[in-house]
C-alpha atoms as a PDB file:
ATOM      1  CA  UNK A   1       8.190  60.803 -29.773  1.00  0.00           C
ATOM      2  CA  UNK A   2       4.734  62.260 -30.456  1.00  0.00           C
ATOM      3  CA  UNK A   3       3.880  65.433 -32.167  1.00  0.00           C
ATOM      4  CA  UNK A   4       2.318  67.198 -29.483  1.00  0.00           C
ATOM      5  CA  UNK A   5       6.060  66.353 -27.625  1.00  0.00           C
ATOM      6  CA  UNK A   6       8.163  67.353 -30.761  1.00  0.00           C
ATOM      7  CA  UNK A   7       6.515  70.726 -30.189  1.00  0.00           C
ATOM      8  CA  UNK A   8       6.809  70.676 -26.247  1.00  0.00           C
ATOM      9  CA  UNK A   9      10.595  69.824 -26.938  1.00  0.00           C
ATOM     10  CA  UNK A  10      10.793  72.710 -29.379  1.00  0.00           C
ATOM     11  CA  UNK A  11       9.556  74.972 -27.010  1.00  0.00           C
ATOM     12  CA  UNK A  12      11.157  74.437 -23.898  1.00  0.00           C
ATOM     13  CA  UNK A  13      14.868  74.504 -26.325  1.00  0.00           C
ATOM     14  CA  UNK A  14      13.549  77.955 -27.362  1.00  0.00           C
ATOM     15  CA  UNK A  15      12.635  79.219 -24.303  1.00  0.00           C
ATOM     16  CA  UNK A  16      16.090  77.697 -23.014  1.00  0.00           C
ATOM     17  CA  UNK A  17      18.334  78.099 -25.415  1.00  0.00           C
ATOM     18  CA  UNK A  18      16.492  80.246 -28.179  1.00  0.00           C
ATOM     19  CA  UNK A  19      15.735  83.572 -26.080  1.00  0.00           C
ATOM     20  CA  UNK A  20      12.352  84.025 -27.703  1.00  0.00           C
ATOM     21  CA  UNK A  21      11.239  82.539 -30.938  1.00  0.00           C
ATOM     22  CA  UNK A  22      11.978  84.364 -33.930  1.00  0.00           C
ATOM     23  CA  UNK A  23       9.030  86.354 -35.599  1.00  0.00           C
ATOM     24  CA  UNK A  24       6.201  84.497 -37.849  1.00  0.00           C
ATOM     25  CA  UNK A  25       7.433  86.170 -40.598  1.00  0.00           C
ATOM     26  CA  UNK A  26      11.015  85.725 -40.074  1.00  0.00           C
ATOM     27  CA  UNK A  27      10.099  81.708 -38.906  1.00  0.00           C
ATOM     28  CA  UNK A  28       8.096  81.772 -42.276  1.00  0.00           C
ATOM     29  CA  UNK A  29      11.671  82.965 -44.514  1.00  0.00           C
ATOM     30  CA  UNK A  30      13.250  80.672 -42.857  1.00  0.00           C
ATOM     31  CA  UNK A  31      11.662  77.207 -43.204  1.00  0.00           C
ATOM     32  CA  UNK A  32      11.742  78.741 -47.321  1.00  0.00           C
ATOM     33  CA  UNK A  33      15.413  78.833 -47.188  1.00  0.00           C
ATOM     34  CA  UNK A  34      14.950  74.964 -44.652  1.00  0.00           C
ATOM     35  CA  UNK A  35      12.760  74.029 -48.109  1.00  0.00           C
ATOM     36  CA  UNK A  36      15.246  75.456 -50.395  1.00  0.00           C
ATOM     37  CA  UNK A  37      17.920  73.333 -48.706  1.00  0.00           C
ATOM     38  CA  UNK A  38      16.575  69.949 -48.493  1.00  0.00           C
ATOM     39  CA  UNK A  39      15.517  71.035 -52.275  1.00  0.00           C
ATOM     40  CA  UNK A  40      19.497  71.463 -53.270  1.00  0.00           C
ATOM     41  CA  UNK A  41      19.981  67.579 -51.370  1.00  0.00           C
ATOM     42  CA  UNK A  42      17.156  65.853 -53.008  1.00  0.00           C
ATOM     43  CA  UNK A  43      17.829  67.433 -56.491  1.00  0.00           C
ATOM     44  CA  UNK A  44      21.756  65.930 -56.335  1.00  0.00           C
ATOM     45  CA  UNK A  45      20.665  62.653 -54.737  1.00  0.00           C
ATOM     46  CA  UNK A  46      17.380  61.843 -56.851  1.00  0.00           C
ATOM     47  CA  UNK A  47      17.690  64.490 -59.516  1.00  0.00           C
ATOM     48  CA  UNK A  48      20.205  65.435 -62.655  1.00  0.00           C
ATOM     49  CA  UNK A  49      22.760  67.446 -60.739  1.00  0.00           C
ATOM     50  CA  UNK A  50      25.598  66.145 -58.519  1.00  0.00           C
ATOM     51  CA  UNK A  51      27.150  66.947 -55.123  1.00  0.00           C
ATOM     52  CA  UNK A  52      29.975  70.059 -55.003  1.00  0.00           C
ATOM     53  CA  UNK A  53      32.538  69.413 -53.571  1.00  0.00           C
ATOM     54  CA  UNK A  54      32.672  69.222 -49.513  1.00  0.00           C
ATOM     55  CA  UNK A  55      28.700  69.094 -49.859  1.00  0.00           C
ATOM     56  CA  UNK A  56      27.350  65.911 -48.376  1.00  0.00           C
ATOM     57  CA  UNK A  57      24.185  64.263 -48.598  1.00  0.00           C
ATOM     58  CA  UNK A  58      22.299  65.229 -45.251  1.00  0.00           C
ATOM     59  CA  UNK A  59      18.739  64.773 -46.272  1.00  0.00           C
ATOM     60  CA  UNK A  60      18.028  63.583 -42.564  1.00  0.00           C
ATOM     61  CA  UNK A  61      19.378  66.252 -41.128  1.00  0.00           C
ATOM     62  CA  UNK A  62      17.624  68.617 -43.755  1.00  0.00           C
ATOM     63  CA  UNK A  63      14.081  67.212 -43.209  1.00  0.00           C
ATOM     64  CA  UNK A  64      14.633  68.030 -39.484  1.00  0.00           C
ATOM     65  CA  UNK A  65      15.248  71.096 -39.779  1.00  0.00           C
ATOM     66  CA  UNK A  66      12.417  71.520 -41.743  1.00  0.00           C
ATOM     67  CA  UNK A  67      10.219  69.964 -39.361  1.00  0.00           C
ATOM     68  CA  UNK A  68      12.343  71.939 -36.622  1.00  0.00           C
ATOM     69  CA  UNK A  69      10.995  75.459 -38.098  1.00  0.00           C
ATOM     70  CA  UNK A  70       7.418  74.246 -38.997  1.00  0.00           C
ATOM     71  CA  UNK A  71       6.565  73.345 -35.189  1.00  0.00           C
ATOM     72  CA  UNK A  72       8.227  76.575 -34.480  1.00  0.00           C
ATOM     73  CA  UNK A  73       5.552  77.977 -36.586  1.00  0.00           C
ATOM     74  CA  UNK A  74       3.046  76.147 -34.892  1.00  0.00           C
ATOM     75  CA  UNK A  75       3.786  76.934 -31.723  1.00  0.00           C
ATOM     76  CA  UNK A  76       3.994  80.655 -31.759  1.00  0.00           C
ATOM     77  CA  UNK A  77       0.606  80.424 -33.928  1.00  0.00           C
ATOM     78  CA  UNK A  78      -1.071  78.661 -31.518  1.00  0.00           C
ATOM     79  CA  UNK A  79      -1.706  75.403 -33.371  1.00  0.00           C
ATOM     80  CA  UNK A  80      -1.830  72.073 -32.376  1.00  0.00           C
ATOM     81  CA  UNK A  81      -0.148  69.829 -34.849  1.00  0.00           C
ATOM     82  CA  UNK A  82      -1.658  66.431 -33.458  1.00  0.00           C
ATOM     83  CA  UNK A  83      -5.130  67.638 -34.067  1.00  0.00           C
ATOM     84  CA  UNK A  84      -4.233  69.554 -37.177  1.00  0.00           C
ATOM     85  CA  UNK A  85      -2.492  66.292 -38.685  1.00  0.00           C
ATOM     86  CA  UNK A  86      -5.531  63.920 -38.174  1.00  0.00           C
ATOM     87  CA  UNK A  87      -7.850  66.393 -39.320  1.00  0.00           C
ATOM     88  CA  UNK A  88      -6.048  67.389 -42.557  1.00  0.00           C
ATOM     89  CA  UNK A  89      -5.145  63.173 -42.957  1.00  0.00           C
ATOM     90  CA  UNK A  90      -9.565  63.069 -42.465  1.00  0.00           C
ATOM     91  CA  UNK A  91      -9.921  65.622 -45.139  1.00  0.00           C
ATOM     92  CA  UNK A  92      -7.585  64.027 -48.081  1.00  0.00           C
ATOM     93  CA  UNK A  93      -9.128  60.278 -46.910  1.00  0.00           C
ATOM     94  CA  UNK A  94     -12.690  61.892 -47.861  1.00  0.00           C
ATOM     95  CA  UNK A  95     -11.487  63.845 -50.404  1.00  0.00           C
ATOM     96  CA  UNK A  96      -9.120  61.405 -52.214  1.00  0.00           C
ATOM     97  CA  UNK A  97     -10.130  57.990 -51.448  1.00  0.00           C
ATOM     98  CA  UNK A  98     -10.621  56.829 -54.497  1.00  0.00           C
ATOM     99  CA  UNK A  99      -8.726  59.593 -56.872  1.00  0.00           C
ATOM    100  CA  UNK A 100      -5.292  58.410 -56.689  1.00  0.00           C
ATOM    101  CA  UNK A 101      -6.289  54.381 -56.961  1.00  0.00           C
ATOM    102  CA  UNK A 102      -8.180  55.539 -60.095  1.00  0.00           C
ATOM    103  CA  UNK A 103      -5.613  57.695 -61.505  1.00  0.00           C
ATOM    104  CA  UNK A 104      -3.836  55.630 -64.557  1.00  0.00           C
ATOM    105  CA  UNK A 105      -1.060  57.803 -64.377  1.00  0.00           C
ATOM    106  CA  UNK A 106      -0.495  56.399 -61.195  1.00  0.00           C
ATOM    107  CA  UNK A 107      -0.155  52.975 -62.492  1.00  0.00           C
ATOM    108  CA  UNK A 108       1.895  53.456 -65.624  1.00  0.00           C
ATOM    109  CA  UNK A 109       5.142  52.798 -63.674  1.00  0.00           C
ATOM    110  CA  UNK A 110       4.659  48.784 -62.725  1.00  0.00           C
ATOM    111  CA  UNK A 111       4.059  49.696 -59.087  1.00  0.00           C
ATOM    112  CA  UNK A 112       0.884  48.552 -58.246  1.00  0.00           C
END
């Protein structure tokens, strides 16, 4: 699946299913709390703290959701995430293409 049809898919659920999309600013709260979510996962999987019990490590289902709300976003904004993607992915290849290879902090772990 493409971007472009990610967002298609999004919008025909939403006009389906959905009713209307929520506001920007509600849409906005709520890929914070989407954030805050996959945050709690990754920082009980990868980090110090471990899973409650009955919580369950859904990371998968977390960084959908995430991506669920951002084309949400996008689509009630008017923006095309295919074009937006390969311009921002032009910008940090001009930008950075060469910063991060020359970075030693980069290479202070063994992984190069």
């Amino acid at each position: 699946m493409t971007l472009e049809e990610a967002q298609q898919q999004v919008d025909c659920w939403i006009k389906k299913y959905g009713v209307r999309y929520f506001s920007e600013l509600t849409n906005m709260a709520v890929l914070t709390e989407e954030v805050g979510e996959l945050a709690r996962v990754m920082s009980r999987k990868y980090g110090d703290q471990s899973f409650k019990e009955g919580e369950k490590d859904n990371i998968d289902d977390e960084i959908a959701d995430v991506l669920w709300v951002l084309l949400c976003i996008a689509n009630q904004t008017g923006v095309n995430v295919t074009e937006a993607f390969a311009r921002n992915l032009e910008k940090k290849t001009k930008r950075d293409n060469t910063r991060h290879i020359n970075n030693p902090k980069l290479h202070d772990h063994g992984e190069e």
